[in-house]
C-alpha atoms as a PDB file:
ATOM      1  CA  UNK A   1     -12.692  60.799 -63.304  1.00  0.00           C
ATOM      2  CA  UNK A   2     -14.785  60.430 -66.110  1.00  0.00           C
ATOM      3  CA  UNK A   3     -17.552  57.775 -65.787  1.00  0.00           C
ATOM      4  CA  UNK A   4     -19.460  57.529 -69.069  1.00  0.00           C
ATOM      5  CA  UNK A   5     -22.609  57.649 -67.396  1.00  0.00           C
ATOM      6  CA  UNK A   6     -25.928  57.812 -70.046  1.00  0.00           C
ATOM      7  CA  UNK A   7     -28.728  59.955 -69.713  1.00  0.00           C
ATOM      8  CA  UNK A   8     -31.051  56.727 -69.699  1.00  0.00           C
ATOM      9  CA  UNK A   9     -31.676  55.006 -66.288  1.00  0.00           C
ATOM     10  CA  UNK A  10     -30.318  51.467 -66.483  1.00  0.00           C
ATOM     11  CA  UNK A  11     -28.055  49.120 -63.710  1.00  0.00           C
ATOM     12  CA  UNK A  12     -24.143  50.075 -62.859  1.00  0.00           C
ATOM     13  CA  UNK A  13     -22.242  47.108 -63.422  1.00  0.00           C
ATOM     14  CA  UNK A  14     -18.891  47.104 -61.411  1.00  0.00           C
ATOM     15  CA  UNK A  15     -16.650  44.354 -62.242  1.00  0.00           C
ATOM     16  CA  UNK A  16     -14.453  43.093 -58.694  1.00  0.00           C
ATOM     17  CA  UNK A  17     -11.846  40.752 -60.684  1.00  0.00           C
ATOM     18  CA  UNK A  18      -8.615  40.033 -58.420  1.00  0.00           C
ATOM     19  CA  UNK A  19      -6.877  40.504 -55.333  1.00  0.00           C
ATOM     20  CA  UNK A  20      -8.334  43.543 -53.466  1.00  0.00           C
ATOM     21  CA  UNK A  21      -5.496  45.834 -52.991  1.00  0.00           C
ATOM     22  CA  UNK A  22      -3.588  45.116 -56.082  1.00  0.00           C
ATOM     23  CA  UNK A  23      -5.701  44.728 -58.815  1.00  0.00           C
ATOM     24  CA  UNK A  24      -8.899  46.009 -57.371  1.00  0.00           C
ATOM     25  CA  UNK A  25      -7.442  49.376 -56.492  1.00  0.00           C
ATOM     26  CA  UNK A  26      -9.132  50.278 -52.953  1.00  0.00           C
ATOM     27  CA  UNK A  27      -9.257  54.463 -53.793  1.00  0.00           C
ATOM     28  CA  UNK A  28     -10.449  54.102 -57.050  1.00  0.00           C
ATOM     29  CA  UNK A  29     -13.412  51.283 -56.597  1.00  0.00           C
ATOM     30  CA  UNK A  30     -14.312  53.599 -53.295  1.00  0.00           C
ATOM     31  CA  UNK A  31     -14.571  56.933 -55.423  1.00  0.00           C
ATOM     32  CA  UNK A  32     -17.032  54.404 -58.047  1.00  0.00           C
ATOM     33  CA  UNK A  33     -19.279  53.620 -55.589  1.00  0.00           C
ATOM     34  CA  UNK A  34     -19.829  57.122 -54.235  1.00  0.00           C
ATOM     35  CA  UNK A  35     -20.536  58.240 -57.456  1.00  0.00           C
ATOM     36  CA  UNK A  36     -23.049  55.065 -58.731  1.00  0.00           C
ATOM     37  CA  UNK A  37     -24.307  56.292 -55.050  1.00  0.00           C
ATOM     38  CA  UNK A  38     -25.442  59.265 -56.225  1.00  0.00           C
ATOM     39  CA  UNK A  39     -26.045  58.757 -59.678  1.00  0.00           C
ATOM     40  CA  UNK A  40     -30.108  58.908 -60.419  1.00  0.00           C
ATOM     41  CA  UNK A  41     -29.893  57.349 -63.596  1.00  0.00           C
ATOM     42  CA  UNK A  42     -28.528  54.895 -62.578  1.00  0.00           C
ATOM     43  CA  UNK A  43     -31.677  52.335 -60.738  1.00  0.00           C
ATOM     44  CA  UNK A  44     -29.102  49.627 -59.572  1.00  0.00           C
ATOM     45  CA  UNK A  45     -26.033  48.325 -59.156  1.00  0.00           C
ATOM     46  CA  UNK A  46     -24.648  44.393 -59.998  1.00  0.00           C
ATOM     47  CA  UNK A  47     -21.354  43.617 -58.284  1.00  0.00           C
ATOM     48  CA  UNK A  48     -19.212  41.260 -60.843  1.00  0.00           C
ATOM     49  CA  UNK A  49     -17.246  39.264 -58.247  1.00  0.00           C
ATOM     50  CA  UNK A  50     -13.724  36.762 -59.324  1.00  0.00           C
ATOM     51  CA  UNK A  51     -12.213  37.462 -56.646  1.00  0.00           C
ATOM     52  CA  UNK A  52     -10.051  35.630 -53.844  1.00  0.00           C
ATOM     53  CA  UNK A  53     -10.069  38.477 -51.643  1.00  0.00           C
ATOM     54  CA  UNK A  54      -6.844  40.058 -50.182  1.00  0.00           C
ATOM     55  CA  UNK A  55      -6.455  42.793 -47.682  1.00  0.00           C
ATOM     56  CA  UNK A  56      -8.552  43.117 -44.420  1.00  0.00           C
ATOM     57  CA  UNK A  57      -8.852  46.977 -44.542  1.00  0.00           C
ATOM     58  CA  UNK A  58      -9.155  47.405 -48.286  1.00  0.00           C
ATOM     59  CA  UNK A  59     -12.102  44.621 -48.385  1.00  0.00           C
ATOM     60  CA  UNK A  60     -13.533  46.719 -45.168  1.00  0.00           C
ATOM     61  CA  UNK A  61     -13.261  49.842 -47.097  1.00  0.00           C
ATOM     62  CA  UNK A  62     -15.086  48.563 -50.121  1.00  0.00           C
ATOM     63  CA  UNK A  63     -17.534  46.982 -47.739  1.00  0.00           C
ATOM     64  CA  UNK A  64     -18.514  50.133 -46.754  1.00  0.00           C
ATOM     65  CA  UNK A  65     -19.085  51.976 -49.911  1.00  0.00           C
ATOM     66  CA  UNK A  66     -20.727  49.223 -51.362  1.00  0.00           C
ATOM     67  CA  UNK A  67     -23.634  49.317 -48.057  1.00  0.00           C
ATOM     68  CA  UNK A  68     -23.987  53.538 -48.892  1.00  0.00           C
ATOM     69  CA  UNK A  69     -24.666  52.207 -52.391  1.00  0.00           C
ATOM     70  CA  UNK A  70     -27.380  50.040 -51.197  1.00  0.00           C
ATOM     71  CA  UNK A  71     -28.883  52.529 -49.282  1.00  0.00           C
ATOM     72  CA  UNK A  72     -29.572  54.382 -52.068  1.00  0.00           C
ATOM     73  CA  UNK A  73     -30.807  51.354 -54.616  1.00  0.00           C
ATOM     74  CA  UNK A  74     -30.542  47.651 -54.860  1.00  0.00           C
ATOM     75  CA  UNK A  75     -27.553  46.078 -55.009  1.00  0.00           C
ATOM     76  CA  UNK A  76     -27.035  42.376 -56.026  1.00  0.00           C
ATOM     77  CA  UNK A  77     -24.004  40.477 -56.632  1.00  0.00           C
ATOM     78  CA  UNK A  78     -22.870  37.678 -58.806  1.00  0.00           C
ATOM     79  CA  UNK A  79     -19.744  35.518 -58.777  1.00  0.00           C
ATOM     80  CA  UNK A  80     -19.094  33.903 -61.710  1.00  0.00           C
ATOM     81  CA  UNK A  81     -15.754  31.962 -60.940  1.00  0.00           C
ATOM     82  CA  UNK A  82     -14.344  33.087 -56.844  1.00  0.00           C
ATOM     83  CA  UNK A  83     -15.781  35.030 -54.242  1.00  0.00           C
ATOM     84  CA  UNK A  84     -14.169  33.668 -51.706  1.00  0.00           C
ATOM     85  CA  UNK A  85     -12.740  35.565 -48.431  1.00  0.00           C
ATOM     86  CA  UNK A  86     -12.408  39.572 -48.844  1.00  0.00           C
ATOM     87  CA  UNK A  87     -14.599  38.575 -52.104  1.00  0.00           C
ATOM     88  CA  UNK A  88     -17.189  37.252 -50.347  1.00  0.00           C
ATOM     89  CA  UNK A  89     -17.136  39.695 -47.724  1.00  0.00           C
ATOM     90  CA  UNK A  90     -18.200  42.174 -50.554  1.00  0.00           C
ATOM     91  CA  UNK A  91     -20.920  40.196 -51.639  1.00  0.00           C
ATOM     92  CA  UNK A  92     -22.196  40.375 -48.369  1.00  0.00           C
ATOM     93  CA  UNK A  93     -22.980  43.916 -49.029  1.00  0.00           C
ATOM     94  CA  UNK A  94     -25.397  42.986 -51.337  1.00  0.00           C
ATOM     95  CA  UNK A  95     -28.915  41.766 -51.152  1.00  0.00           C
ATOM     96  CA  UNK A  96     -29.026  39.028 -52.964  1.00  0.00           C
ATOM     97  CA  UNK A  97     -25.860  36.867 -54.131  1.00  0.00           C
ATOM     98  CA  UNK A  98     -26.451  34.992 -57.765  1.00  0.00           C
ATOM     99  CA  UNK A  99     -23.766  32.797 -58.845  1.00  0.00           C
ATOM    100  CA  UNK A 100     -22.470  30.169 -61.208  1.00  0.00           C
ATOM    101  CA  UNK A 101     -22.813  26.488 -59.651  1.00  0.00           C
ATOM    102  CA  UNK A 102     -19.710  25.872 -60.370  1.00  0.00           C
ATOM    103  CA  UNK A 103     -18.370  29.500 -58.631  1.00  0.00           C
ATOM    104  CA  UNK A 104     -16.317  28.920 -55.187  1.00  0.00           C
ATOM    105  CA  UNK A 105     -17.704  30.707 -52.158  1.00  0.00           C
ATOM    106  CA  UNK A 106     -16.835  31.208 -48.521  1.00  0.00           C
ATOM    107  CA  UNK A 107     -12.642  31.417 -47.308  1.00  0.00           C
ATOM    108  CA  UNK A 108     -15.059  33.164 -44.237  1.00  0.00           C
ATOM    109  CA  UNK A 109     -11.571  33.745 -41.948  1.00  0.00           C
ATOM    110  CA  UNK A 110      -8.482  35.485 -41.374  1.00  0.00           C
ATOM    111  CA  UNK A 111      -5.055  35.195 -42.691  1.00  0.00           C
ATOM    112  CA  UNK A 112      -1.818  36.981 -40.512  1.00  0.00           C
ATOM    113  CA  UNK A 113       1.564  36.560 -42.140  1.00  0.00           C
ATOM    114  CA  UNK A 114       4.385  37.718 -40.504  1.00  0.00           C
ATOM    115  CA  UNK A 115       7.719  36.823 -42.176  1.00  0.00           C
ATOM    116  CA  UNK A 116      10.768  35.388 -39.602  1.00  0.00           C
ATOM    117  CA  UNK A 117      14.366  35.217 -40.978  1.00  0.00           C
ATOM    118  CA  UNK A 118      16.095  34.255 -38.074  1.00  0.00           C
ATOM    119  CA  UNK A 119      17.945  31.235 -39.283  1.00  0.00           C
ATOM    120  CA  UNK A 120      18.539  33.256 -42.174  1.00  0.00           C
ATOM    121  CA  UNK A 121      20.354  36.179 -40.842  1.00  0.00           C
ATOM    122  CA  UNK A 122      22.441  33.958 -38.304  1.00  0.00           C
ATOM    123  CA  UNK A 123      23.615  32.159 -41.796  1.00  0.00           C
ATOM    124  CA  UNK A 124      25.347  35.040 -43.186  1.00  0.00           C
ATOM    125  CA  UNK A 125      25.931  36.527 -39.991  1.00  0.00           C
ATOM    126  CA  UNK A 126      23.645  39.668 -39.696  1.00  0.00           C
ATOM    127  CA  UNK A 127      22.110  40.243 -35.870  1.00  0.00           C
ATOM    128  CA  UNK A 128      19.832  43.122 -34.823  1.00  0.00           C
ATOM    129  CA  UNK A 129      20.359  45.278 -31.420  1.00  0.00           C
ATOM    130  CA  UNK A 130      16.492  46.121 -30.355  1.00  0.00           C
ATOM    131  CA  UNK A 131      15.915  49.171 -27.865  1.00  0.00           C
ATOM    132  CA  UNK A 132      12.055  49.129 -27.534  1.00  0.00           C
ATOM    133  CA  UNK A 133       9.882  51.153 -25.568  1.00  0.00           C
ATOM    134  CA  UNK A 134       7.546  48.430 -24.596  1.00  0.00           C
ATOM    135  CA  UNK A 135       7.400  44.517 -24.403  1.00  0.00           C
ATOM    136  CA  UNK A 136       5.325  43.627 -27.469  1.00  0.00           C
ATOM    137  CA  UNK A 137       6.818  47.102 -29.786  1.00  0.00           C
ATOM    138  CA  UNK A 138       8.997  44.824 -32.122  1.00  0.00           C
ATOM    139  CA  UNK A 139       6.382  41.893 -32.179  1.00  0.00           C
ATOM    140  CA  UNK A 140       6.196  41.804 -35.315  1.00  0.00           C
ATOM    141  CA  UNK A 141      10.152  41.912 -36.127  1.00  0.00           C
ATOM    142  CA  UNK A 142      10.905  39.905 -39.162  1.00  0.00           C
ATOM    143  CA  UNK A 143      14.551  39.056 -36.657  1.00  0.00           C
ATOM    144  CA  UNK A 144      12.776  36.564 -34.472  1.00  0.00           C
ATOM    145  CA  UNK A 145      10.032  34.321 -33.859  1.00  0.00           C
ATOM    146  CA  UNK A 146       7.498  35.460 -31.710  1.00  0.00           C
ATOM    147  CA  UNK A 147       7.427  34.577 -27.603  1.00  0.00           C
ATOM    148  CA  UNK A 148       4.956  32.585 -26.419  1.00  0.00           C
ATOM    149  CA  UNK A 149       3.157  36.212 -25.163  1.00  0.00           C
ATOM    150  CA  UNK A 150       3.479  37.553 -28.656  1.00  0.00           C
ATOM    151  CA  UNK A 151       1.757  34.709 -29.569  1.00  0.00           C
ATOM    152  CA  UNK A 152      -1.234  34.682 -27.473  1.00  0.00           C
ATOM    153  CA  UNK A 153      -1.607  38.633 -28.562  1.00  0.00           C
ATOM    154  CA  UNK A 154      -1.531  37.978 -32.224  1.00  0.00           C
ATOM    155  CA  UNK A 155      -3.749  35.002 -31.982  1.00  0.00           C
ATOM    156  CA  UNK A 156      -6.246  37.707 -30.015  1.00  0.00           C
ATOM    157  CA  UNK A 157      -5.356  40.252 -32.428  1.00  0.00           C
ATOM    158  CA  UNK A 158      -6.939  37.534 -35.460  1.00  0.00           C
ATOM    159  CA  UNK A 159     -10.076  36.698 -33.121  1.00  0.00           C
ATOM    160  CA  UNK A 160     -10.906  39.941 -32.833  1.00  0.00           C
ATOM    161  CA  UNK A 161     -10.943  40.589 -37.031  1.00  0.00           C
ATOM    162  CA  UNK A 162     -12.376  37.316 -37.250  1.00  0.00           C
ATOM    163  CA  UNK A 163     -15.806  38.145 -35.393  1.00  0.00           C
ATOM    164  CA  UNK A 164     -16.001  40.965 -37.297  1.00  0.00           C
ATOM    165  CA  UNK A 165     -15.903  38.927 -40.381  1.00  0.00           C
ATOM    166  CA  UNK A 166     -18.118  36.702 -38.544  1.00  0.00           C
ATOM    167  CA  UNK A 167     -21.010  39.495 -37.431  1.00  0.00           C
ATOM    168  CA  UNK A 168     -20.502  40.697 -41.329  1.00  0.00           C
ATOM    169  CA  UNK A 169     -21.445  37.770 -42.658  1.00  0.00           C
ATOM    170  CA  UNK A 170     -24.119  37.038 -40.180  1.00  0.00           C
ATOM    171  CA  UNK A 171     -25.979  40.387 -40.682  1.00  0.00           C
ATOM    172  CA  UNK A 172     -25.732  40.431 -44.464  1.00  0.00           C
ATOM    173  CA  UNK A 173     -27.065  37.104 -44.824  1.00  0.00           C
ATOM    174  CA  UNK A 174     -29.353  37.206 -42.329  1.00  0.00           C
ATOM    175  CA  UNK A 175     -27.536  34.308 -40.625  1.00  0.00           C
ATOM    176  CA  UNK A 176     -27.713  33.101 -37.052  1.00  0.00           C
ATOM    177  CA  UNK A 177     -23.694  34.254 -35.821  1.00  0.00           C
ATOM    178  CA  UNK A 178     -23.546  30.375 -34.289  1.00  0.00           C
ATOM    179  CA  UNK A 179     -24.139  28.987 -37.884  1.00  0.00           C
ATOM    180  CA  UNK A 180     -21.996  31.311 -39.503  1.00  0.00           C
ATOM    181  CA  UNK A 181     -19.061  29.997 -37.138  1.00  0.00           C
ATOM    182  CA  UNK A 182     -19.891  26.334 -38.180  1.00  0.00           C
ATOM    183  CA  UNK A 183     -19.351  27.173 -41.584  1.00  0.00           C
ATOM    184  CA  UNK A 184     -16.201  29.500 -41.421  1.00  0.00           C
ATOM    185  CA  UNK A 185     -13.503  27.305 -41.036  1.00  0.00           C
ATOM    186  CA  UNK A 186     -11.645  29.186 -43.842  1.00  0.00           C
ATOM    187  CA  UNK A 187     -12.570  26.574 -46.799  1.00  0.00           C
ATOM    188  CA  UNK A 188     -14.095  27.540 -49.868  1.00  0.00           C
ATOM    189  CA  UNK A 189     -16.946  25.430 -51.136  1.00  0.00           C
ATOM    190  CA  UNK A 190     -19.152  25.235 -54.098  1.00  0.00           C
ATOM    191  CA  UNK A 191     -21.850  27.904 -54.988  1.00  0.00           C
ATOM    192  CA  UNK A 192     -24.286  24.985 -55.461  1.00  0.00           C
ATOM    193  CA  UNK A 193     -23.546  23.659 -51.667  1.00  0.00           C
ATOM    194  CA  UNK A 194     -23.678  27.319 -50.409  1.00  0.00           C
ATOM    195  CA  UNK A 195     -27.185  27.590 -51.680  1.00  0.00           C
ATOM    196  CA  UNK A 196     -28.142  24.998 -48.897  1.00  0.00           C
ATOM    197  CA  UNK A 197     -26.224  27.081 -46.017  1.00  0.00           C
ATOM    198  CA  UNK A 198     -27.528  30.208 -46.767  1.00  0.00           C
ATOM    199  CA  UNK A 199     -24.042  31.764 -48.139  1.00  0.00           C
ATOM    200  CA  UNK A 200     -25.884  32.325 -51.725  1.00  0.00           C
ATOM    201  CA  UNK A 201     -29.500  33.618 -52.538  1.00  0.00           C
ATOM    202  CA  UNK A 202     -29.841  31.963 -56.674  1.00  0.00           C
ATOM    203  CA  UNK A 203     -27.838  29.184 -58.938  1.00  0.00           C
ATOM    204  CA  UNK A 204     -27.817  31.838 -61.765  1.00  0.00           C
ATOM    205  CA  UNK A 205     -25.251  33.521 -64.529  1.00  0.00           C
ATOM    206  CA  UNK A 206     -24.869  37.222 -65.079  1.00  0.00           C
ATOM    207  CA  UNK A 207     -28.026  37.981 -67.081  1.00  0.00           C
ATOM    208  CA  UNK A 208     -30.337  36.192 -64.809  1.00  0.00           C
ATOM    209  CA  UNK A 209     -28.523  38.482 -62.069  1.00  0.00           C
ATOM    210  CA  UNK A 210     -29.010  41.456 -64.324  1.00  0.00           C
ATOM    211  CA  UNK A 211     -32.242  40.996 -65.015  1.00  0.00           C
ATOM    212  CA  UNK A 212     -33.339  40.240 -61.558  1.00  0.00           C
ATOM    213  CA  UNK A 213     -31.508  43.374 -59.907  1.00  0.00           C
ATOM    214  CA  UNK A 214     -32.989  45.949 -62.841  1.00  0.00           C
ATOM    215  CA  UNK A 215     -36.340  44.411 -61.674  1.00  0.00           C
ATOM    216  CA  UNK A 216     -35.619  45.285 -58.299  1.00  0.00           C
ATOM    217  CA  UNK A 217     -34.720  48.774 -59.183  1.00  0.00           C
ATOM    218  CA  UNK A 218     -37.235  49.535 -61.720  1.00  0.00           C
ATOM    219  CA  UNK A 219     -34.788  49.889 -64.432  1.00  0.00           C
ATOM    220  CA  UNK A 220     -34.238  48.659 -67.943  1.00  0.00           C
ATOM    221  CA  UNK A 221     -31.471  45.372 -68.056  1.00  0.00           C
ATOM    222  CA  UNK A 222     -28.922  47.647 -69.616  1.00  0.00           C
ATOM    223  CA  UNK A 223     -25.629  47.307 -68.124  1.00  0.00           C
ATOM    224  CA  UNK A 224     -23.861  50.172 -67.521  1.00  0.00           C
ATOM    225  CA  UNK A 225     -19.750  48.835 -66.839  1.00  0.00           C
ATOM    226  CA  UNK A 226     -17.785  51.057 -64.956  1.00  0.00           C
ATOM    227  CA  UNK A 227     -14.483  50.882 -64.480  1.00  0.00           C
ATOM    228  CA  UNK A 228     -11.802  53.212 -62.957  1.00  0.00           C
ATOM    229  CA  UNK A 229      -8.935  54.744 -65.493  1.00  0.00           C
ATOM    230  CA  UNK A 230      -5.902  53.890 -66.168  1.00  0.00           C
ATOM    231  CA  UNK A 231      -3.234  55.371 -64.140  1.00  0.00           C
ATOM    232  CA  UNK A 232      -1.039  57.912 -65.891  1.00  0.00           C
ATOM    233  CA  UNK A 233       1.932  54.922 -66.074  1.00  0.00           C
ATOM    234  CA  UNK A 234       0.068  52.639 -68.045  1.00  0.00           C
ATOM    235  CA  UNK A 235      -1.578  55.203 -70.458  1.00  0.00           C
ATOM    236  CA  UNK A 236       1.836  55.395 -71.320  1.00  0.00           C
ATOM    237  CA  UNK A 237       3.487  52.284 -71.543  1.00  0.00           C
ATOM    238  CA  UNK A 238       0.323  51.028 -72.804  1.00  0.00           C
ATOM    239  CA  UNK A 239      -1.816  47.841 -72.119  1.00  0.00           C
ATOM    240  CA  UNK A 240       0.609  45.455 -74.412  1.00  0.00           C
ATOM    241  CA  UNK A 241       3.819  46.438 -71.966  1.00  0.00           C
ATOM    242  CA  UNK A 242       1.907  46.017 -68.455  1.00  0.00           C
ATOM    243  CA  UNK A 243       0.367  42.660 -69.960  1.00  0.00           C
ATOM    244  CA  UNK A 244       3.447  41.183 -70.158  1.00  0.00           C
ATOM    245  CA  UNK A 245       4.218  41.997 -67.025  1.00  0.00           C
ATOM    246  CA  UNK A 246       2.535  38.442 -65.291  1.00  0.00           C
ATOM    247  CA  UNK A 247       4.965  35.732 -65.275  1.00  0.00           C
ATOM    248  CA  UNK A 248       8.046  36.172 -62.703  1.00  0.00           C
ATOM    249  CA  UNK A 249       7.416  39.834 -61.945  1.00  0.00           C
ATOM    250  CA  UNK A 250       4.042  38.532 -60.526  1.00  0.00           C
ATOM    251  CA  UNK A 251       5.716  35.460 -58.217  1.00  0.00           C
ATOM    252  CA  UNK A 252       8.489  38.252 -57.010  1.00  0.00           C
ATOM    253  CA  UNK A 253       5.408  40.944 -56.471  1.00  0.00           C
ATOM    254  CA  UNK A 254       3.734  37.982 -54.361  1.00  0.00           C
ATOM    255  CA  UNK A 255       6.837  37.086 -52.827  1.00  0.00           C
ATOM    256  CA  UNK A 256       7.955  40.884 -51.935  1.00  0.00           C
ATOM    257  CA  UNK A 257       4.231  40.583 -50.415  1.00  0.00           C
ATOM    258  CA  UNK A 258       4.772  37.616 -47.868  1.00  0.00           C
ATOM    259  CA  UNK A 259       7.687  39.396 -46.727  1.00  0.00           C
ATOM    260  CA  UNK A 260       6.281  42.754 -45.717  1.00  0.00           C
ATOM    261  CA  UNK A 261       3.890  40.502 -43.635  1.00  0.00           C
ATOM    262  CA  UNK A 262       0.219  41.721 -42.852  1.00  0.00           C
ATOM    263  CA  UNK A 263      -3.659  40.889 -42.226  1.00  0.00           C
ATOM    264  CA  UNK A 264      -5.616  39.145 -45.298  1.00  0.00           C
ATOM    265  CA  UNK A 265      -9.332  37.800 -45.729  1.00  0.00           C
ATOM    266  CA  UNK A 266      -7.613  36.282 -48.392  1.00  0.00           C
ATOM    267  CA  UNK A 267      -7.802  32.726 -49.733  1.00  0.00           C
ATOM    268  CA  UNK A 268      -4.413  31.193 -48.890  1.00  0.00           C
ATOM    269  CA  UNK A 269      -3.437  29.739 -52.246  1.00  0.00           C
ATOM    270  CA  UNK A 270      -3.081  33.413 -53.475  1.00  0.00           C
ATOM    271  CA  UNK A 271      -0.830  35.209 -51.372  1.00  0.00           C
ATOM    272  CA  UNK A 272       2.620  34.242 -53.170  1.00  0.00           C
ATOM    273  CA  UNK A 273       0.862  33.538 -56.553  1.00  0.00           C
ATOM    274  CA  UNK A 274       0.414  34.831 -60.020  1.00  0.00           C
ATOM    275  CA  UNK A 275      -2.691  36.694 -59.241  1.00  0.00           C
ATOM    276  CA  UNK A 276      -0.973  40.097 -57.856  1.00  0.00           C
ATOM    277  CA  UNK A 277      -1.554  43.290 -60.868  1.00  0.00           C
ATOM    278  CA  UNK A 278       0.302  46.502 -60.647  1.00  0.00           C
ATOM    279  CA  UNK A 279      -1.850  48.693 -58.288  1.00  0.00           C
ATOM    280  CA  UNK A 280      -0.525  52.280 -60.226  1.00  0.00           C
ATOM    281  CA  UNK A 281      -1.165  55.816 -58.980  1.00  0.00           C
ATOM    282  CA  UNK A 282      -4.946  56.211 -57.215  1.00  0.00           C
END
């Protein structure tokens, strides 16, 4: 995949706008870190976060290739309008955080949706014969609601992700894990009152981030964006057809979402809205 990258050294910029998994393509973003890894010319990298998060592994799997990054050179992050759940748990990557005072941080938590269309199916008469091999195999049926059991294990099954989260946030921000749980009850807050609890390093917009990460890596404050290509579908439909493509097609994406269930760092408000892109080939 062709980067554009110049000859001169200056700071990769990689923009992280959306809902991790849809618009923020998880194979593509991971194959632009590992090269920006390896990249000499390129000093630095600034992490451009809008972002509400979305899904557990794909923020995980970003996570990752964003710490090899900063391994290699600084990394610092900026969030301009939401870092907030899987977003923030990006950021956390980084080592510093710079945002707007106005930008919403935090979301720190876990989100499990798993769909149940019992009274549904009764209505029009539909029932399901289940031969399982073990008690908790069709747990997650969409034909039920979950026993009291089931319940306990997917309650465990969320604690479990959520001290991860926890210890990720905690070691990134150099936070004591106790505090960290104080402040993760899942709401997002202002950059300006994350300052105070340690969630954000600098009240700052994208050039004072810029500047201050090319200083860091003994580079020149020339942005270098990077962004992954177009899949083969929209190089041929074109930008105007997909852009139109963000109205009910979006709510019916989101909806078709909240059916198939799953496990989110994802702030709430965004799982059945307007904010789900085509994902395309990787």
């Amino acid at each position: 995949m062709p980067l554009g990258f110049g000859r001169r050294s200056g700071v990769a910029v990689v923009e992280i706008h959306g809902v991790i998994g849809n618009h923020v393509r998880v194979p593509a973003y991971s194959r632009i870190f590992e090269s920006v890894a390896k990249n000499k010319n390129l000093r630095a990298m600034l992490l451009d976060i809008d972002s509400p998060g979305g899904s557990a592994t794909g923020s995980e799997v970003l996570f990752r290739g964003i710490q090899r990054v900063a391994e290699e050179k600084p990394v610092y992050a900026y969030v301009s309008g939401m870092g907030a759940s899987g977003g923030y748990y990006l950021a956390c990557a980084a080592n510093k955080v710079f945002a707007l005072p106005t930008a919403l941080v935090g979301s720190i938590g876990v989100i499990y949706l798993r769909p149940v269309l019992e009274q549904l199916l009764s209505k029009v008469g539909v029932e399901f014969s289940v031969f399982k091999s073990g008690e908790f195999k069709d747990m997650t049926g969409f034909w039920r609601s979950p026993t009291d059991r089931e319940s306990e294990k997917f309650q465990e099954l969320i604690n479990e992700i959520f001290d991860n989260f926890v210890a990720v946030v905690a070691s990134g921000r150099s936070l004591d894990e106790g505090k960290v749980r104080e402040i993760a009850t899942g709401e997002v807050m202002t950059a300006q009152r994350s300052v105070g609890l340690g969630l954000v390093d600098q009240i700052g917009d994208f050039t004072d981030a810029l500047e201050a990460v090319a200083a860091a890596g003994n580079a020149k404050p020339t942005p270098k964006w990077i962004r992954p290509g177009r899949s083969l579908s929209q190089r041929m439909l074109g930008r105007t057809s997909f852009g139109q493509n963000t109205g009910g097609q979006a709510l019916a994406d989101g909806l078709q979402r909240l059916m198939t269930g799953g496990i989110y760092y994802l702030e709430p408000s965004h799982l059945a809205g307007g904010d789900y892109g085509l994902t395309g080939p990787d």
